[in-house]
Protein backbone atom coordinates (compact mmCIF):
# COMPACT_ATOMS: atom_id res chain seq x y z
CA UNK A 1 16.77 16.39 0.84
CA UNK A 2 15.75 13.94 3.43
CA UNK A 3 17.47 10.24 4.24
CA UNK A 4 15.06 7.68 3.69
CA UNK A 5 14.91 5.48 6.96
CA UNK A 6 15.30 1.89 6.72
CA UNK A 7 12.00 1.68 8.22
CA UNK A 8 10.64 3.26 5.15
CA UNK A 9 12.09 0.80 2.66
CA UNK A 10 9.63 -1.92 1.54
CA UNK A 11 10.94 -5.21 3.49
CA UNK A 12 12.28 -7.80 0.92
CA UNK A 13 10.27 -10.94 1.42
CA UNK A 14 11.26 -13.55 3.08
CA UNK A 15 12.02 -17.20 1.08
CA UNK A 16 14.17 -20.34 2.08
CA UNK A 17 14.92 -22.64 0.11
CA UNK A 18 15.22 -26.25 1.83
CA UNK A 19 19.01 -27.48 1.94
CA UNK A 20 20.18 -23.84 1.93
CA UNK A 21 23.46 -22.75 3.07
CA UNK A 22 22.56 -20.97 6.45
CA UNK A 23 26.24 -20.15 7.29
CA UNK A 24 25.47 -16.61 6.43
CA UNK A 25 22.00 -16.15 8.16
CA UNK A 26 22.13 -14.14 11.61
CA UNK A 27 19.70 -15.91 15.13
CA UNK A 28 16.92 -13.21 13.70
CA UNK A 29 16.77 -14.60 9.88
CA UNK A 30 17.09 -18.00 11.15
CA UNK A 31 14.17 -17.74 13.32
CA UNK A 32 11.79 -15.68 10.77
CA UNK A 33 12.80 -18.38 8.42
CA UNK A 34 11.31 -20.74 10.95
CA UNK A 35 8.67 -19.33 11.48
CA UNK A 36 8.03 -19.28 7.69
CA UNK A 37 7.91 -22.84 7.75
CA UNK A 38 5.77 -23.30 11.09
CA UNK A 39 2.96 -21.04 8.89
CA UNK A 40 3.82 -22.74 5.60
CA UNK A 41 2.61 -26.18 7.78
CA UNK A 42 -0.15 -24.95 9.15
CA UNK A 43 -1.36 -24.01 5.90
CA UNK A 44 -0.39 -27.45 4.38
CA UNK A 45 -2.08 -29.57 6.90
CA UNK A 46 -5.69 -26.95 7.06
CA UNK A 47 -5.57 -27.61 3.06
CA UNK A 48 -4.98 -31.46 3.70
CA UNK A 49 -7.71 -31.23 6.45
CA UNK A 50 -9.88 -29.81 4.05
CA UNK A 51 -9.44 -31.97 1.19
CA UNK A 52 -9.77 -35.04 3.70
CA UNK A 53 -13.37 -33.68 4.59
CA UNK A 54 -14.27 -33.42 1.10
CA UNK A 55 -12.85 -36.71 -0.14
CA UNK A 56 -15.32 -38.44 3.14
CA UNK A 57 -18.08 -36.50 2.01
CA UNK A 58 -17.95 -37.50 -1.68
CA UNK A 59 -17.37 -41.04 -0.09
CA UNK A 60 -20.52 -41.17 1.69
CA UNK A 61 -22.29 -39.59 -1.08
CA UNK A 62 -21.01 -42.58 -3.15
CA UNK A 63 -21.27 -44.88 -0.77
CA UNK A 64 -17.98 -46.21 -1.16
């Protein structure tokens, strides 16, 4: 019988949760986690973006 490889395993997914303890977290989870939250931004502000360009539009439309 063969041993699975870790590369095998399906990863767990990553998830922080603000105020964490990060005691426990090695220089490699700490900067995935990071980098979880530079992507999570970048998706806030392109939604905010987004909703910014629709709220102008509807403004003009109404002439607000």
């Amino acid at each position: 019988m063969a041993a699975i490889d870790d590369d095998d395993r399906p990863k767990k997914k990553i998830a922080h949760e603000i105020g964490q303890d990060l005691s426990l977290l090695s220089v490699e989870e700490l900067s995935e986690r990071v980098q979880l939250m530079h992507d999570e931004i970048s998706r806030l502000e392109a939604d905010m973006a987004q909703k910014r360009s629709k709220r102008t539009a509807a403004d003009q439309f109404f002439k607000r």
